[in-house]
PDB file of N, CA and C in Angstrom:
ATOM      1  N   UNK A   1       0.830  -1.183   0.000  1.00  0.00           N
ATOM      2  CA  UNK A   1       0.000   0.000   0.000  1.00  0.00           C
ATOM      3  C   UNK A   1       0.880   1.254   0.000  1.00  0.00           C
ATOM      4  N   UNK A   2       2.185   1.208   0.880  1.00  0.00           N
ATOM      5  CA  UNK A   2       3.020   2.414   0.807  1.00  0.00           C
ATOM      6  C   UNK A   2       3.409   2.923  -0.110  1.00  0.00           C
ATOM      7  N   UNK A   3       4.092   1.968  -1.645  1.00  0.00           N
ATOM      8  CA  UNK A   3       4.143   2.309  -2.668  1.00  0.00           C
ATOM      9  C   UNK A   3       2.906   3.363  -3.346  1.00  0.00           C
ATOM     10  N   UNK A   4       1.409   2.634  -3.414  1.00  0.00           N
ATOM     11  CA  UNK A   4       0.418   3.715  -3.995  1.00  0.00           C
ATOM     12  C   UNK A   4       0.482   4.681  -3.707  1.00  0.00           C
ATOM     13  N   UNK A   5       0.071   4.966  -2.301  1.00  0.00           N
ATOM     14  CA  UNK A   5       0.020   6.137  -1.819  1.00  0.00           C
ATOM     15  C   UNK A   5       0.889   7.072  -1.254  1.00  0.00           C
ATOM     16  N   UNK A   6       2.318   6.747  -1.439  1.00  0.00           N
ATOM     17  CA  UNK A   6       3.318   7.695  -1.457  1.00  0.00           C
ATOM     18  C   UNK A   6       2.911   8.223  -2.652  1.00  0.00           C
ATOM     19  N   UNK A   7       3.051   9.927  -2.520  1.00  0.00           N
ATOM     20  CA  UNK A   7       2.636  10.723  -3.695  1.00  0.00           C
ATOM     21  C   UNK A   7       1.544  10.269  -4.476  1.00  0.00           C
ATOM     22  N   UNK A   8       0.634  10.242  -4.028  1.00  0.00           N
ATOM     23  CA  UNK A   8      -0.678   9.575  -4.764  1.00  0.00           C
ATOM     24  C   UNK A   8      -0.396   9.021  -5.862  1.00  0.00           C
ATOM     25  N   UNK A   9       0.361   8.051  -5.870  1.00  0.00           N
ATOM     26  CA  UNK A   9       0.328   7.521  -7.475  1.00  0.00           C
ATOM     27  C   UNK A   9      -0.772   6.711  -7.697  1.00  0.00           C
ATOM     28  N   UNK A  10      -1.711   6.315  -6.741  1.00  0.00           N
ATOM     29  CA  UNK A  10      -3.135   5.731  -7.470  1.00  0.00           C
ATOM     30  C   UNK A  10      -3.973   6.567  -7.835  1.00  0.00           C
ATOM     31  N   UNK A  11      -3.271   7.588  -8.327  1.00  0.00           N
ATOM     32  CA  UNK A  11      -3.623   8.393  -8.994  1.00  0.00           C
ATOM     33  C   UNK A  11      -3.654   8.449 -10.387  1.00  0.00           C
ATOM     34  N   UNK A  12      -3.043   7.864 -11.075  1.00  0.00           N
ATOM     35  CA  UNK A  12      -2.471   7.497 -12.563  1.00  0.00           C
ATOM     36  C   UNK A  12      -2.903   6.607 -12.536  1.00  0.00           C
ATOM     37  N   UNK A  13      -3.388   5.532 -12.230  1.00  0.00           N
ATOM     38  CA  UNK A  13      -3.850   4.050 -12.449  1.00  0.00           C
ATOM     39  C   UNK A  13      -5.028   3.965 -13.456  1.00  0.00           C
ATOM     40  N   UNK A  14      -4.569   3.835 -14.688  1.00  0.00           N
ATOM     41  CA  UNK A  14      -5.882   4.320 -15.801  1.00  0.00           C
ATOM     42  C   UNK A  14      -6.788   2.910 -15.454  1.00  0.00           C
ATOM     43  N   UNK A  15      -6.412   1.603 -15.503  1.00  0.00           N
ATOM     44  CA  UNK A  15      -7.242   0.662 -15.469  1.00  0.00           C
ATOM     45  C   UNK A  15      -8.681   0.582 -14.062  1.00  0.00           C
ATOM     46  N   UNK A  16      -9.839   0.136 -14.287  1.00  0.00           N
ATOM     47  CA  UNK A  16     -10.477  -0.098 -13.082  1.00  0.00           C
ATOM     48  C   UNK A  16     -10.105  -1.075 -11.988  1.00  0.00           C
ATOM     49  N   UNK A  17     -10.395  -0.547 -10.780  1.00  0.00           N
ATOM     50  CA  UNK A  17      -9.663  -1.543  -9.724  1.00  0.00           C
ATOM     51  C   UNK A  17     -11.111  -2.246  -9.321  1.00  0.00           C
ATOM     52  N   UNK A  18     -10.873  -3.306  -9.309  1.00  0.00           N
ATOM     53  CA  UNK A  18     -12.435  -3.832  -9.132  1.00  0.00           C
ATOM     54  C   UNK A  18     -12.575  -4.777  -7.299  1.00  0.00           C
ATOM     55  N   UNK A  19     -11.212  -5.011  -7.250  1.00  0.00           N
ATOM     56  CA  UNK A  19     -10.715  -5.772  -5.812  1.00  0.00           C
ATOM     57  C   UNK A  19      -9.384  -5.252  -5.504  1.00  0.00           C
ATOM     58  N   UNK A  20      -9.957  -5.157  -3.981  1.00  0.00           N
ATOM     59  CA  UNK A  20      -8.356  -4.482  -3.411  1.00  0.00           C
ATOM     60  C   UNK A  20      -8.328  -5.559  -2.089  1.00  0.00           C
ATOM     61  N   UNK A  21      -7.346  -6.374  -2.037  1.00  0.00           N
ATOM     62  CA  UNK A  21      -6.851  -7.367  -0.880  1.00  0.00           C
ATOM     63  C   UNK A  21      -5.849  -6.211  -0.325  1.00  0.00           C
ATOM     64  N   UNK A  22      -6.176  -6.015   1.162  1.00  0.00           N
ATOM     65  CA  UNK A  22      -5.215  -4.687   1.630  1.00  0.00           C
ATOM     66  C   UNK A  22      -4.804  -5.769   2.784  1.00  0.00           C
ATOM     67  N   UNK A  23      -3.418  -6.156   2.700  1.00  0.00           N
ATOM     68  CA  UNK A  23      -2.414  -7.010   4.145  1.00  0.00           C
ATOM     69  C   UNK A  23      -2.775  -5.951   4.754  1.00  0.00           C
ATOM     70  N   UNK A  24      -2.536  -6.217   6.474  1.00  0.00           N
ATOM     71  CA  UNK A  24      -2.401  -5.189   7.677  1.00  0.00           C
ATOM     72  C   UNK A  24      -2.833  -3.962   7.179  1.00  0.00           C
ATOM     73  N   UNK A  25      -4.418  -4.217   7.174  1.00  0.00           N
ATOM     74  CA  UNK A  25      -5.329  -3.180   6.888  1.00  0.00           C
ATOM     75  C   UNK A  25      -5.560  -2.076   8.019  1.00  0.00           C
ATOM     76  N   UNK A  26      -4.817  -2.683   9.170  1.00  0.00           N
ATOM     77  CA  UNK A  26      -4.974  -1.427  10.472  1.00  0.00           C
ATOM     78  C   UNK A  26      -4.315  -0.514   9.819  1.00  0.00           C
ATOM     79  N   UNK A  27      -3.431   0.373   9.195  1.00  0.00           N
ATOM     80  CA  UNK A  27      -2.659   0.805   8.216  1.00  0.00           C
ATOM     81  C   UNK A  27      -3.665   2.038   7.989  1.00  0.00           C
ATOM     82  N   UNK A  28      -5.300   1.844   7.642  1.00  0.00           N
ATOM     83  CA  UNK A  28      -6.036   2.583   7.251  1.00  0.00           C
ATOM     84  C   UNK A  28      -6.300   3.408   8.024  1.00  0.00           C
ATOM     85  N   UNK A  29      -5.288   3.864   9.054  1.00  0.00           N
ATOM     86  CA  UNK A  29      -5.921   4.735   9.744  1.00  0.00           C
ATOM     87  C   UNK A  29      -4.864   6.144   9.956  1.00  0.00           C
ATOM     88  N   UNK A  30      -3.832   5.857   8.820  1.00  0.00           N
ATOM     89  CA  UNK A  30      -2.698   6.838   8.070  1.00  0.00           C
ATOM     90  C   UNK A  30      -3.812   7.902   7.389  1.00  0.00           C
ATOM     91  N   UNK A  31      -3.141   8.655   7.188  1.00  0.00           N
ATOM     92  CA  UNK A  31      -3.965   9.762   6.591  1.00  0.00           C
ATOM     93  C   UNK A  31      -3.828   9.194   5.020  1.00  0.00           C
ATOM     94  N   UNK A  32      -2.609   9.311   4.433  1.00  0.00           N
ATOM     95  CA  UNK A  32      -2.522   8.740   3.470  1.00  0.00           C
ATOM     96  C   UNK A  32      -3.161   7.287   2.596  1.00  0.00           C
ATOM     97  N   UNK A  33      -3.155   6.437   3.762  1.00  0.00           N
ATOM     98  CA  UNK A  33      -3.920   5.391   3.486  1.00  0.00           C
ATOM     99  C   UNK A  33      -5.572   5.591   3.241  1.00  0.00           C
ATOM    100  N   UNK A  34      -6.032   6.739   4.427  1.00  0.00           N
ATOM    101  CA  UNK A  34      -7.381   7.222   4.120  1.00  0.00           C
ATOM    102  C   UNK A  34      -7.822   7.929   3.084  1.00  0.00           C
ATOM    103  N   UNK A  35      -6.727   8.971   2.436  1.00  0.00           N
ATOM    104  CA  UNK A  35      -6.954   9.351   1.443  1.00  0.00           C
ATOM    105  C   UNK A  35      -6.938   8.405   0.435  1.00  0.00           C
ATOM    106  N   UNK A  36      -6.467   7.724   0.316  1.00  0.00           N
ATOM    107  CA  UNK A  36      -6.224   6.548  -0.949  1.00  0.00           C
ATOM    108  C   UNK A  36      -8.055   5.878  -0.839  1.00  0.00           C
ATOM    109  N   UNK A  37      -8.603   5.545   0.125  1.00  0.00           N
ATOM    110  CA  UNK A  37      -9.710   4.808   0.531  1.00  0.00           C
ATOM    111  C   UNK A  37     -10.726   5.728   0.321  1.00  0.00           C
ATOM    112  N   UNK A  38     -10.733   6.789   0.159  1.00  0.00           N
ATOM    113  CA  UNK A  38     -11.664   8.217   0.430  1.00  0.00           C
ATOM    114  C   UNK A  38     -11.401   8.544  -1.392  1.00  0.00           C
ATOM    115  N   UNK A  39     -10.626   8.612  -1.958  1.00  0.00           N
ATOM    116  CA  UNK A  39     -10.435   8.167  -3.795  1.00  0.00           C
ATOM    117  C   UNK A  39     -11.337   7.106  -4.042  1.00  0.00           C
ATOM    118  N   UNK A  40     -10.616   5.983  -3.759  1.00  0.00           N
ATOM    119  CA  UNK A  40     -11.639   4.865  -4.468  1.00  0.00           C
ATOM    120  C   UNK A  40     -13.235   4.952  -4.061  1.00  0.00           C
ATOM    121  N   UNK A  41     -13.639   5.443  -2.757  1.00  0.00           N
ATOM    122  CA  UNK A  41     -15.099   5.741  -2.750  1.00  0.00           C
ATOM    123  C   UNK A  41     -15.789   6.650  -3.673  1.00  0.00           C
ATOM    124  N   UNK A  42     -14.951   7.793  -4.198  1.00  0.00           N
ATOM    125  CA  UNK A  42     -15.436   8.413  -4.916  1.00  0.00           C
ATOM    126  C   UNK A  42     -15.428   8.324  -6.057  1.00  0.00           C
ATOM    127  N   UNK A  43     -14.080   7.562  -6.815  1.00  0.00           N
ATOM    128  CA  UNK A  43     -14.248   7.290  -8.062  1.00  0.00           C
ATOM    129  C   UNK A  43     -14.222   6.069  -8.294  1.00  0.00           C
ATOM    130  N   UNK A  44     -14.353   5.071  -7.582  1.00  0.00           N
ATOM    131  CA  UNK A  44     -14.552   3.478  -8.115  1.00  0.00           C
ATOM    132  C   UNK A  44     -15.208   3.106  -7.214  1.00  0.00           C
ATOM    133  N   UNK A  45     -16.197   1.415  -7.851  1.00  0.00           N
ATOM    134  CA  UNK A  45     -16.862   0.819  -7.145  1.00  0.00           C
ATOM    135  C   UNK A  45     -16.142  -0.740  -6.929  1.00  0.00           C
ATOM    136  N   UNK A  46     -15.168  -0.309  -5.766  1.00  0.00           N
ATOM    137  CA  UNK A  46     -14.230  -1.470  -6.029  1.00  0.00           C
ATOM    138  C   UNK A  46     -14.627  -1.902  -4.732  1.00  0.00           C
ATOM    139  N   UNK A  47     -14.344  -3.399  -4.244  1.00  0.00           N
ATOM    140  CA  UNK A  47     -14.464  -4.435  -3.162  1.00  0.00           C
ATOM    141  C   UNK A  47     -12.868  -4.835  -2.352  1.00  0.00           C
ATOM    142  N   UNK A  48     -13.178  -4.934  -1.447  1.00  0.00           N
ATOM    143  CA  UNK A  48     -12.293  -4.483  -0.456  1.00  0.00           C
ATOM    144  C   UNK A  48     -12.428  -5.651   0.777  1.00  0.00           C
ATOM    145  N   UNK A  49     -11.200  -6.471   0.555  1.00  0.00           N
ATOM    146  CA  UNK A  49     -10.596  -7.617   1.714  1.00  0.00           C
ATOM    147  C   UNK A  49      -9.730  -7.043   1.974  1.00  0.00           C
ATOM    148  N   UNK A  50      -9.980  -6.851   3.505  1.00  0.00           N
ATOM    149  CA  UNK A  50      -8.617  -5.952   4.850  1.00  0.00           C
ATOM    150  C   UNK A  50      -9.027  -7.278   5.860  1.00  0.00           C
ATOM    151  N   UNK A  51      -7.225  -7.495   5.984  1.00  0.00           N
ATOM    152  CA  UNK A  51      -6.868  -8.599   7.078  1.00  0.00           C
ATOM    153  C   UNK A  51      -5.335  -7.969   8.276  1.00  0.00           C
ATOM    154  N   UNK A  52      -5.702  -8.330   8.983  1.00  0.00           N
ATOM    155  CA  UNK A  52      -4.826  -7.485  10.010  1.00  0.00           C
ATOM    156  C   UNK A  52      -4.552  -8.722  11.245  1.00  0.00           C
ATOM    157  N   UNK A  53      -3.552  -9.071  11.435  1.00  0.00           N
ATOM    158  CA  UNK A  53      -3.396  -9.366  12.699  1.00  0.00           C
ATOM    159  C   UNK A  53      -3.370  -8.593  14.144  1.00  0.00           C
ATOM    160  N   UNK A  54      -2.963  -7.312  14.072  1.00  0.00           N
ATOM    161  CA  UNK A  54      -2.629  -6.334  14.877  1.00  0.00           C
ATOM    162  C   UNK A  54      -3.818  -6.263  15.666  1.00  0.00           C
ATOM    163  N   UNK A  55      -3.873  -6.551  16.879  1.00  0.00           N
ATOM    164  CA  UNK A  55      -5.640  -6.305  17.579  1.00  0.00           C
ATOM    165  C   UNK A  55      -5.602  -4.602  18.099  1.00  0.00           C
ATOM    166  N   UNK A  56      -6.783  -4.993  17.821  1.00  0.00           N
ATOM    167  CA  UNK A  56      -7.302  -3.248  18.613  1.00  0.00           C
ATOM    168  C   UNK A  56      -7.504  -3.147  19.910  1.00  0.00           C
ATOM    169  N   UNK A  57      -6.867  -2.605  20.185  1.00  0.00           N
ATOM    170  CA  UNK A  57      -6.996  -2.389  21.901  1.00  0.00           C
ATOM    171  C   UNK A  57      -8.076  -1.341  22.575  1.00  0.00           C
ATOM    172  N   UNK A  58      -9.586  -1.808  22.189  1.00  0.00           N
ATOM    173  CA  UNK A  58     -10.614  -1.059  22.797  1.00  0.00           C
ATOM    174  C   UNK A  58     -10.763  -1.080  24.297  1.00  0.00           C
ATOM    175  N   UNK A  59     -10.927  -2.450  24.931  1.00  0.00           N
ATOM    176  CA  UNK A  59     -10.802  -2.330  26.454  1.00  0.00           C
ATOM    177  C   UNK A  59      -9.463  -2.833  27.068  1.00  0.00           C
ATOM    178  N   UNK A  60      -9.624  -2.378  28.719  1.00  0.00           N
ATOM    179  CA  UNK A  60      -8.324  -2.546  28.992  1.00  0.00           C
ATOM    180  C   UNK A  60      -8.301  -4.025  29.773  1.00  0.00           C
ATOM    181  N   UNK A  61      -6.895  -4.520  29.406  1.00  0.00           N
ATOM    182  CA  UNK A  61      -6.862  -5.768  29.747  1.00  0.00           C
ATOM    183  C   UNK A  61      -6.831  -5.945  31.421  1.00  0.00           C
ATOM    184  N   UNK A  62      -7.211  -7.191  31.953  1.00  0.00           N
ATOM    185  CA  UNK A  62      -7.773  -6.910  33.676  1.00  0.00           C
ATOM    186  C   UNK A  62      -6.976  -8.303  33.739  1.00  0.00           C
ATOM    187  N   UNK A  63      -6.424  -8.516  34.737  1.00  0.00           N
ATOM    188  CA  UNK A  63      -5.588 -10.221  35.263  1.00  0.00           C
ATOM    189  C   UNK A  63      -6.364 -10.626  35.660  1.00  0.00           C
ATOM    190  N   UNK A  64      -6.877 -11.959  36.004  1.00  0.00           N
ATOM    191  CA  UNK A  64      -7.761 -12.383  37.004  1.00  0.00           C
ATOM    192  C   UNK A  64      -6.571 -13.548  38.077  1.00  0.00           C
ATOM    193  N   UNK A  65      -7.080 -12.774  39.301  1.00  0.00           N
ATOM    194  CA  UNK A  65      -6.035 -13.335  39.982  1.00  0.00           C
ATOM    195  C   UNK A  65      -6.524 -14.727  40.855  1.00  0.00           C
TER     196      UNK A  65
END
């Protein structure tokens, strides 16, 4: 993904993107990465597999003793 969206080069991509498999999709939360994602909403109707191992750390972890 760093490649595309360094300097927006999915920007030039004349062909339609119809599937995007994004590795370590936590990633999407780069500005850059959002802008890239915030493009394809607007100009393509492309489908989108994001896989991430990285967990999200919403609550906080508790020991049970």
């Amino acid at each position: 993904m760093f490649f595309l969206t360094s300097k927006e080069k999915y920007k030039y991509i004349k062909k339609s993107i119809d599937l995007i498999i994004h590795d370590e999709c936590h990633s999407i939360e780069n500005k850059t990465t959002t802008d890239f994602y915030k493009w394809i909403d607007e100009c393509k109707k492309s489908k989108v597999i994001g896989f991430s191992a990285t967990p999200e750390y919403k609550y906080p972890c508790y020991t049970i003793k």
